[in-house]
N, C-alpha and C. Protein backbone atom coordinates (compact mmCIF):
# COMPACT_ATOMS: atom_id res chain seq x y z
N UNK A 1 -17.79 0.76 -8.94
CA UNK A 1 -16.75 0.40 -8.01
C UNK A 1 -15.38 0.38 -8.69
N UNK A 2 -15.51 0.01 -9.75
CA UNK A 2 -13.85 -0.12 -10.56
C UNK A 2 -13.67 1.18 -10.72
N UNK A 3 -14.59 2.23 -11.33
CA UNK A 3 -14.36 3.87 -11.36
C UNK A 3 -13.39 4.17 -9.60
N UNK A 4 -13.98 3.90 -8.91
CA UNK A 4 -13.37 4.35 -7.89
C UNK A 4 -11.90 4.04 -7.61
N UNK A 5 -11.99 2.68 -7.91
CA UNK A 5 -10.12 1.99 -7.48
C UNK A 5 -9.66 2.14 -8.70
N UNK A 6 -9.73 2.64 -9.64
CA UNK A 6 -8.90 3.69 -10.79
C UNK A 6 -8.55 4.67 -10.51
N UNK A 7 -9.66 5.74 -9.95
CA UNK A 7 -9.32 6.88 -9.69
C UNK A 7 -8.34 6.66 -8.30
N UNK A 8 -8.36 6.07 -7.40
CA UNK A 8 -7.79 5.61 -6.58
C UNK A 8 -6.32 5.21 -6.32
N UNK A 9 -6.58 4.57 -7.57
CA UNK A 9 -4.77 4.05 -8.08
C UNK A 9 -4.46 5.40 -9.29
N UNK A 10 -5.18 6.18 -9.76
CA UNK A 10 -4.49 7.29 -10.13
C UNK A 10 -3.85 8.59 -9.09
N UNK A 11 -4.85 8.73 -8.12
CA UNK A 11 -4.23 9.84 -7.41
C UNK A 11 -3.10 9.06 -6.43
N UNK A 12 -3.04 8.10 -6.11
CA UNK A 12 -1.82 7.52 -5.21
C UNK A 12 -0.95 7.71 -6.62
N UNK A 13 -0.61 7.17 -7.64
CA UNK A 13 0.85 7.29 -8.17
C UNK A 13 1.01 8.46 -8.73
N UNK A 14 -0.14 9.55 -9.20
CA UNK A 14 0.21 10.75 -9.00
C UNK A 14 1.11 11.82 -8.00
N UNK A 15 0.46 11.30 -6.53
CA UNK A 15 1.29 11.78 -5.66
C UNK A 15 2.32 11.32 -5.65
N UNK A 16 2.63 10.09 -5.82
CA UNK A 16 4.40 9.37 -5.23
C UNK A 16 5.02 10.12 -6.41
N UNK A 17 4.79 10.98 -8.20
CA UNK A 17 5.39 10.80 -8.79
C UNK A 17 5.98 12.45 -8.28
N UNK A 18 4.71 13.75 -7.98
CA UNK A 18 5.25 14.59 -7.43
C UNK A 18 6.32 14.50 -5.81
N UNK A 19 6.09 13.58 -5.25
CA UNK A 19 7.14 13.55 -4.10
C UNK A 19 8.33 13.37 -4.18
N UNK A 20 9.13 13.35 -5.78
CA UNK A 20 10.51 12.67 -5.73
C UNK A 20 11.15 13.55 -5.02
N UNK A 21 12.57 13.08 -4.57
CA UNK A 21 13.67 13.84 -3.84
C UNK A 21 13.62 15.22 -4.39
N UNK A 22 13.89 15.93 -3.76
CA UNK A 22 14.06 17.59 -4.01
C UNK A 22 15.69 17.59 -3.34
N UNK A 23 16.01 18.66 -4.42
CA UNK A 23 17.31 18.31 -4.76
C UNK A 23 17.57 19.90 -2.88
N UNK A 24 18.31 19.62 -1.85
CA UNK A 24 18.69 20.09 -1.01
C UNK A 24 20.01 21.02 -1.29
N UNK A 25 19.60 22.40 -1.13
CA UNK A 25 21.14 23.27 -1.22
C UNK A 25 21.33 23.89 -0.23
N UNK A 26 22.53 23.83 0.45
CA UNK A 26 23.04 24.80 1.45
C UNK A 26 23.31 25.94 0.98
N UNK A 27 22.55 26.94 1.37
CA UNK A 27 23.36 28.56 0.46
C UNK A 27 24.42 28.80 1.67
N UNK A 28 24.76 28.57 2.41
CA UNK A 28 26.10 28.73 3.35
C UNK A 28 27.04 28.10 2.73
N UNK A 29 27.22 26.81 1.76
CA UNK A 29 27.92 25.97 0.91
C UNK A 29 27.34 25.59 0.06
N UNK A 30 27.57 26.16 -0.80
CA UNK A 30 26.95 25.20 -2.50
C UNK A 30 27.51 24.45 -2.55
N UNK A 31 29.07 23.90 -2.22
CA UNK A 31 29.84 22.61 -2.59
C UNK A 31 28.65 21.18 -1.88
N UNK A 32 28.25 21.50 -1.01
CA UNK A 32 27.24 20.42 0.07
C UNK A 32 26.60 19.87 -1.30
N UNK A 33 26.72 18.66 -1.39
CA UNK A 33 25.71 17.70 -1.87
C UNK A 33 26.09 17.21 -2.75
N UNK A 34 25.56 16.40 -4.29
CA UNK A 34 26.11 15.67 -4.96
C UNK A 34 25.93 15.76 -6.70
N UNK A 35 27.16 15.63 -7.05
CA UNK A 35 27.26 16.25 -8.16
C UNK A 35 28.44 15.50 -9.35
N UNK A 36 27.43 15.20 -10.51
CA UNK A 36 27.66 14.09 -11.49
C UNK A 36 28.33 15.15 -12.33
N UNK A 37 29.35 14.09 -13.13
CA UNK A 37 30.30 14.58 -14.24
C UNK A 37 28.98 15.15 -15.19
N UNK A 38 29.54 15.82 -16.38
CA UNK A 38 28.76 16.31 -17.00
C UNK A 38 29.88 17.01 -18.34
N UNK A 39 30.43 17.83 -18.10
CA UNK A 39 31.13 17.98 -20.13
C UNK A 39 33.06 18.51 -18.88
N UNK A 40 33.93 18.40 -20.15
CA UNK A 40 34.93 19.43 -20.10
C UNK A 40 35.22 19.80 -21.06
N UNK A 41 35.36 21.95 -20.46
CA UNK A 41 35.60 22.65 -21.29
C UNK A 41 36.72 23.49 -21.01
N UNK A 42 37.35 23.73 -21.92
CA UNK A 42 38.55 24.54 -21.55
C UNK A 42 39.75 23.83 -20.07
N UNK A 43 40.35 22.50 -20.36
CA UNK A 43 40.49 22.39 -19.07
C UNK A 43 39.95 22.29 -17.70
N UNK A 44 38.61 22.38 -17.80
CA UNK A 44 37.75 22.56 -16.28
C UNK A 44 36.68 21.10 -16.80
N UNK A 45 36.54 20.61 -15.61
CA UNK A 45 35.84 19.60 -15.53
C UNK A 45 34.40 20.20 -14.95
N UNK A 46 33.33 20.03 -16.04
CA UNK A 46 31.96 20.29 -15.33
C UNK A 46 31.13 19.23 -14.78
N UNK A 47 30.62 19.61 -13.59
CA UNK A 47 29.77 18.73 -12.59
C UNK A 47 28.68 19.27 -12.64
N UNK A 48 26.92 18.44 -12.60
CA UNK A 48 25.93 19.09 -12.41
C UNK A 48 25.21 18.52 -11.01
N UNK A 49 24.86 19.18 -10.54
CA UNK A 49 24.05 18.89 -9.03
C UNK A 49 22.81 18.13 -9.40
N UNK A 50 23.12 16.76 -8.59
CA UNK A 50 21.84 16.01 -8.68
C UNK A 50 21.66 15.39 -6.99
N UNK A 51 20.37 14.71 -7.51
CA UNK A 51 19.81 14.12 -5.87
C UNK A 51 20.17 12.59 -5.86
N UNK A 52 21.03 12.20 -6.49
CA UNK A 52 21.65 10.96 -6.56
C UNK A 52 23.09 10.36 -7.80
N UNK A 53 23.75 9.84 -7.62
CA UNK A 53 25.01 9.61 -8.54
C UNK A 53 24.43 8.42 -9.80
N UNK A 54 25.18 9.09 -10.30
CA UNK A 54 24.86 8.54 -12.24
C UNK A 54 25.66 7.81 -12.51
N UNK A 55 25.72 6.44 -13.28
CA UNK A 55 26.89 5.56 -13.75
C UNK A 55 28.05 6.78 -14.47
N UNK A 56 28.73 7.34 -13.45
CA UNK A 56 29.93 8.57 -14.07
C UNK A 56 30.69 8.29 -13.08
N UNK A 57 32.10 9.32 -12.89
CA UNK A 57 32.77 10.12 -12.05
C UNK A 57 31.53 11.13 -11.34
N UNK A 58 31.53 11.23 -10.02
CA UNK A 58 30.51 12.34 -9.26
C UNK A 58 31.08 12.28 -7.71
N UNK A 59 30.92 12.94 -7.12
CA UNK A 59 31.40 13.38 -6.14
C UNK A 59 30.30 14.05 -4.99
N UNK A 60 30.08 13.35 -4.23
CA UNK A 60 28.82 13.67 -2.78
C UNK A 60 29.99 14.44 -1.67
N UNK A 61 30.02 15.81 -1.76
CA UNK A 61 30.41 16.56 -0.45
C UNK A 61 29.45 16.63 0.74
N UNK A 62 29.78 16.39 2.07
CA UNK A 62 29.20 16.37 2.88
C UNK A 62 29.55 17.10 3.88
N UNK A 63 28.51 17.97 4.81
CA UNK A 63 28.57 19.29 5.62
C UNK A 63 30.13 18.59 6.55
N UNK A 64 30.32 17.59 6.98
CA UNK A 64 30.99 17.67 8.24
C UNK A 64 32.19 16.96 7.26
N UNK A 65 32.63 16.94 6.15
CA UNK A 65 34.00 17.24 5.57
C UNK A 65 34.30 15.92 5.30
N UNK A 66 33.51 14.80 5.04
CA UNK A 66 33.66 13.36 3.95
C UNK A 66 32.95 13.48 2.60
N UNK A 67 33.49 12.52 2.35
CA UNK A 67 33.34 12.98 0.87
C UNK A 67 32.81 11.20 0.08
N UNK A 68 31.95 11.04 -0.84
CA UNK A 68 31.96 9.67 -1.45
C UNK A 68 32.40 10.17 -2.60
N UNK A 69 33.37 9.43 -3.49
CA UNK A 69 33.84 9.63 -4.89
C UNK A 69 33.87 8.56 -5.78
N UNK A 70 32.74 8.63 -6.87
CA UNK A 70 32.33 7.84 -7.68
C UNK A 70 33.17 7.94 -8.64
N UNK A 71 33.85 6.67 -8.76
CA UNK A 71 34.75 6.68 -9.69
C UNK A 71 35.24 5.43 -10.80
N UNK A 72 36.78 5.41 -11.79
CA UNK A 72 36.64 3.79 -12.30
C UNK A 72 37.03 2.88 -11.17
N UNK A 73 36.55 1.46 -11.05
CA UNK A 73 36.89 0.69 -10.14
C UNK A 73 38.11 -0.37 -9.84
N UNK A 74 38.32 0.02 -11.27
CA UNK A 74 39.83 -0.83 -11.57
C UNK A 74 40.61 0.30 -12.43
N UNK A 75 41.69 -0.26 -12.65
CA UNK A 75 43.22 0.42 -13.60
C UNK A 75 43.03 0.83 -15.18
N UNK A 76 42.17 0.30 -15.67
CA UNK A 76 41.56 0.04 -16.70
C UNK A 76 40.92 1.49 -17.36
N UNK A 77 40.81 2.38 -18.08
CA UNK A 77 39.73 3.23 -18.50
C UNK A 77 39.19 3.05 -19.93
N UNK A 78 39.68 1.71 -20.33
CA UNK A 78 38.84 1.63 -21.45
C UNK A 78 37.49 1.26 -21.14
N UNK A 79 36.73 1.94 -22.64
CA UNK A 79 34.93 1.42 -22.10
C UNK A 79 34.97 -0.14 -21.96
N UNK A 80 33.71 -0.57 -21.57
CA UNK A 80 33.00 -0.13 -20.38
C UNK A 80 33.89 -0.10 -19.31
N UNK A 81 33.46 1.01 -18.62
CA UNK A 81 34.18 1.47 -17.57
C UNK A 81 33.17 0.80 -16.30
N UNK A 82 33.54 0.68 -15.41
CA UNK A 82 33.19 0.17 -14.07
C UNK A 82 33.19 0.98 -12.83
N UNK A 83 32.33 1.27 -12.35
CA UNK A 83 32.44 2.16 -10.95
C UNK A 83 32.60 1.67 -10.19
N UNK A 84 32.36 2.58 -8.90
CA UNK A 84 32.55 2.21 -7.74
C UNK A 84 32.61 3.43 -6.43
N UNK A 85 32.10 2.84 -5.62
CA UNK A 85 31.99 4.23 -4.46
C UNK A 85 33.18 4.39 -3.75
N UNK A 86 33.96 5.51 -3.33
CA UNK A 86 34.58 5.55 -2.62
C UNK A 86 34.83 6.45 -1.47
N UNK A 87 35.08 6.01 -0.81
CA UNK A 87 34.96 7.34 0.96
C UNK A 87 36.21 8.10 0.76
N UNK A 88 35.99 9.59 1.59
CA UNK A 88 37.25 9.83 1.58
C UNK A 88 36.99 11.19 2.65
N UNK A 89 37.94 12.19 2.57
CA UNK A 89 37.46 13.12 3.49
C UNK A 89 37.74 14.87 2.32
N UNK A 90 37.58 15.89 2.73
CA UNK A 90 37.76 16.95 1.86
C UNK A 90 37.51 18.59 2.78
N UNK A 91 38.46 19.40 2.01
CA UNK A 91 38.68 20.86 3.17
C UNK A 91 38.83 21.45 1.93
N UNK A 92 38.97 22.89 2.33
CA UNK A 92 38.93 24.15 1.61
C UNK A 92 40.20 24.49 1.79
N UNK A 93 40.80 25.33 0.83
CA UNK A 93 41.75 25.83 1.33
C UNK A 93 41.90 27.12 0.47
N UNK A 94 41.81 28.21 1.09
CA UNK A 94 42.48 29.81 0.00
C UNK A 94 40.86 29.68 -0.09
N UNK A 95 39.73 29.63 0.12
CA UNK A 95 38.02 29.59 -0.54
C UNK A 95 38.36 29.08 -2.05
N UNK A 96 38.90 28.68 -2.74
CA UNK A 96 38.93 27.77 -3.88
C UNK A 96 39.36 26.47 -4.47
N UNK A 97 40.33 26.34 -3.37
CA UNK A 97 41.00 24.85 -3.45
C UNK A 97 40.73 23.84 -2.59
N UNK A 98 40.42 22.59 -2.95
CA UNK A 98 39.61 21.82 -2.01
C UNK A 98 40.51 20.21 -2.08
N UNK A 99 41.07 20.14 -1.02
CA UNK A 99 42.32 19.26 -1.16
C UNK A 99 41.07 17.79 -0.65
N UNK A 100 41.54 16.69 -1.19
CA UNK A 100 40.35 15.67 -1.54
C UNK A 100 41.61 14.59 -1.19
N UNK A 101 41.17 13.74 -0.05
CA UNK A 101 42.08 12.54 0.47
C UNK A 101 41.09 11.04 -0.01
N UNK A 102 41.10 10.38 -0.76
CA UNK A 102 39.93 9.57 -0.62
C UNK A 102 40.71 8.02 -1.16
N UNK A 103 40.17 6.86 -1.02
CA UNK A 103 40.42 6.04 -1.87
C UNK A 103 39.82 5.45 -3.16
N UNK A 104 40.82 4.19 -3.50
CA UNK A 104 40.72 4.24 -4.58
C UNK A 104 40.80 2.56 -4.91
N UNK A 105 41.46 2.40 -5.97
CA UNK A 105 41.38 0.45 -5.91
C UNK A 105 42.78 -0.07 -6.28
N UNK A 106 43.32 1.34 -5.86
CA UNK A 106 45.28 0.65 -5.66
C UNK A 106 45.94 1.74 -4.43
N UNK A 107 44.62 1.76 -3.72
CA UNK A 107 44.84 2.35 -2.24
C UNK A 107 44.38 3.66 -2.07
N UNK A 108 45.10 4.97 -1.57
CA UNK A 108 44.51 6.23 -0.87
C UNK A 108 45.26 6.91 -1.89
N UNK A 109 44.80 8.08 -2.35
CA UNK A 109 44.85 9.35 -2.85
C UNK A 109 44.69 10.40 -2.61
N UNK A 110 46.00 11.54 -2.76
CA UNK A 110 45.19 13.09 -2.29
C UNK A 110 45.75 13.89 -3.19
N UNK A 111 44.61 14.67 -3.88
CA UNK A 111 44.73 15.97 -4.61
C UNK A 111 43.81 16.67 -4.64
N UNK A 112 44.02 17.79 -5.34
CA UNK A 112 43.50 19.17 -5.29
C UNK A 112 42.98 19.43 -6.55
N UNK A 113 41.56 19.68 -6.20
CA UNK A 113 40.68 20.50 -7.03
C UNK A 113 40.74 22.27 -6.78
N UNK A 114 40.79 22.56 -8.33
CA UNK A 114 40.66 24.12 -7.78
C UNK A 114 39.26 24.52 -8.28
N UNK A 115 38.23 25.54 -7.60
CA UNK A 115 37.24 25.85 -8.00
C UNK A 115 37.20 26.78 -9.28
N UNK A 116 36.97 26.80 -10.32
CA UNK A 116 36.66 27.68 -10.94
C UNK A 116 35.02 28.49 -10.80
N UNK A 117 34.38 28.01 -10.86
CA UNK A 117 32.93 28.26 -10.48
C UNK A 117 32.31 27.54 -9.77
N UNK A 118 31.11 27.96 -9.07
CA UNK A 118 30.11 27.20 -8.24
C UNK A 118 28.74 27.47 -8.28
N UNK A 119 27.83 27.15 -8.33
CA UNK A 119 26.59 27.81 -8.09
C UNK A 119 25.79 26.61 -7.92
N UNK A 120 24.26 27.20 -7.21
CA UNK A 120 23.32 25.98 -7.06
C UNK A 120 23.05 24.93 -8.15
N UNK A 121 23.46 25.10 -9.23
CA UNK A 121 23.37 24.04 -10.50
C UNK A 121 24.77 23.26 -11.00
N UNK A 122 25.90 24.04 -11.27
CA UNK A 122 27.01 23.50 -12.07
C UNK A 122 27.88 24.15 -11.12
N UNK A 123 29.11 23.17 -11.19
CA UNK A 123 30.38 23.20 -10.53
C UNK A 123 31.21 22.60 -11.53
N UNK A 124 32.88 23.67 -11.28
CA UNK A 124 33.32 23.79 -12.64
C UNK A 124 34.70 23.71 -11.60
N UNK A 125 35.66 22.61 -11.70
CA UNK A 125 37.05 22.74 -11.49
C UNK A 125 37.95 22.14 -12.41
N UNK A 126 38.99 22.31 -12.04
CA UNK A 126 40.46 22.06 -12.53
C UNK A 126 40.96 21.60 -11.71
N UNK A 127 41.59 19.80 -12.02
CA UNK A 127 42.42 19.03 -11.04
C UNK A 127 43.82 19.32 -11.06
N UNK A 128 43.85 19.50 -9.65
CA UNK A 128 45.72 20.06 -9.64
C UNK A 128 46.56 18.26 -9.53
N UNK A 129 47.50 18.39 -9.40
CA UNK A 129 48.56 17.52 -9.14
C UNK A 129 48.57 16.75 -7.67
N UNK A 130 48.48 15.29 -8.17
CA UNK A 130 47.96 14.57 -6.70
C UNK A 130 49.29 14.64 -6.23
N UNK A 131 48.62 15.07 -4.56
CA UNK A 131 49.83 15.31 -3.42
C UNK A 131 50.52 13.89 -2.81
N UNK A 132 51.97 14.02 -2.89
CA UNK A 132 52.38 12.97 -2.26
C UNK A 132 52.51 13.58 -0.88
């Protein structure tokens, strides 16, 4: 009987461990979904596509044009740094520039990311100059 509720409690957490989130891509928009800091090179800030946000800077685009932006939570950028979620909204503009209105924790912000690359894994921009 214990053979059984072993094997029992092995194939249940077997399965839950294959069921994790599967990471969702729009091939109509690769920008769709969410995507954690990761290195900068050359001026371009790299992002990698994950199925949830990482104690970083990351950024969740969403099909109908809001945006959450994980970011520091205070004025501060010395370590430890502190996050925090923030809403905001986001558009295309020219297919490479993606003007980003969101807040922040000394109010609302808007600037422009330019795309350098995109693909189902890594996203690669360059922050332009926040718009007054």
């Amino acid at each position: 009987m214990k053979k059984i509720y072993l094997l029992l409690i092995l194939l249940i957490s077997v399965s839950w461990s294959c069921s994790k989130d599967k990471l969702e891509i729009d091939g109509n928009n690769l920008l769709i979904g969410v995507w954690n800091y990761s290195d900068y090179i050359d001026n371009s800030a790299v992002f990698i596509r994950s199925s949830e946000f990482a104690d970083n800077h990351c950024y969740k685009f969403n099909s109908n044009g809001t945006l959450v932006e994980r970011k520091n939570s205070g004025w501060c950028g010395t370590p430890p740094i502190s996050y925090a979620d923030y809403e905001g909204t986001w558009s295309v503009q020219n297919d490479t520039i993606i003007t980003i209105k969101v807040d922040y924790w000394g109010g609302v912000t808007t600037y422009s990311l330019d795309i350098e690359s995109v693909n189902e894994n890594t996203l690669e921009v360059i922050t332009l100059l926040e718009i007054k």
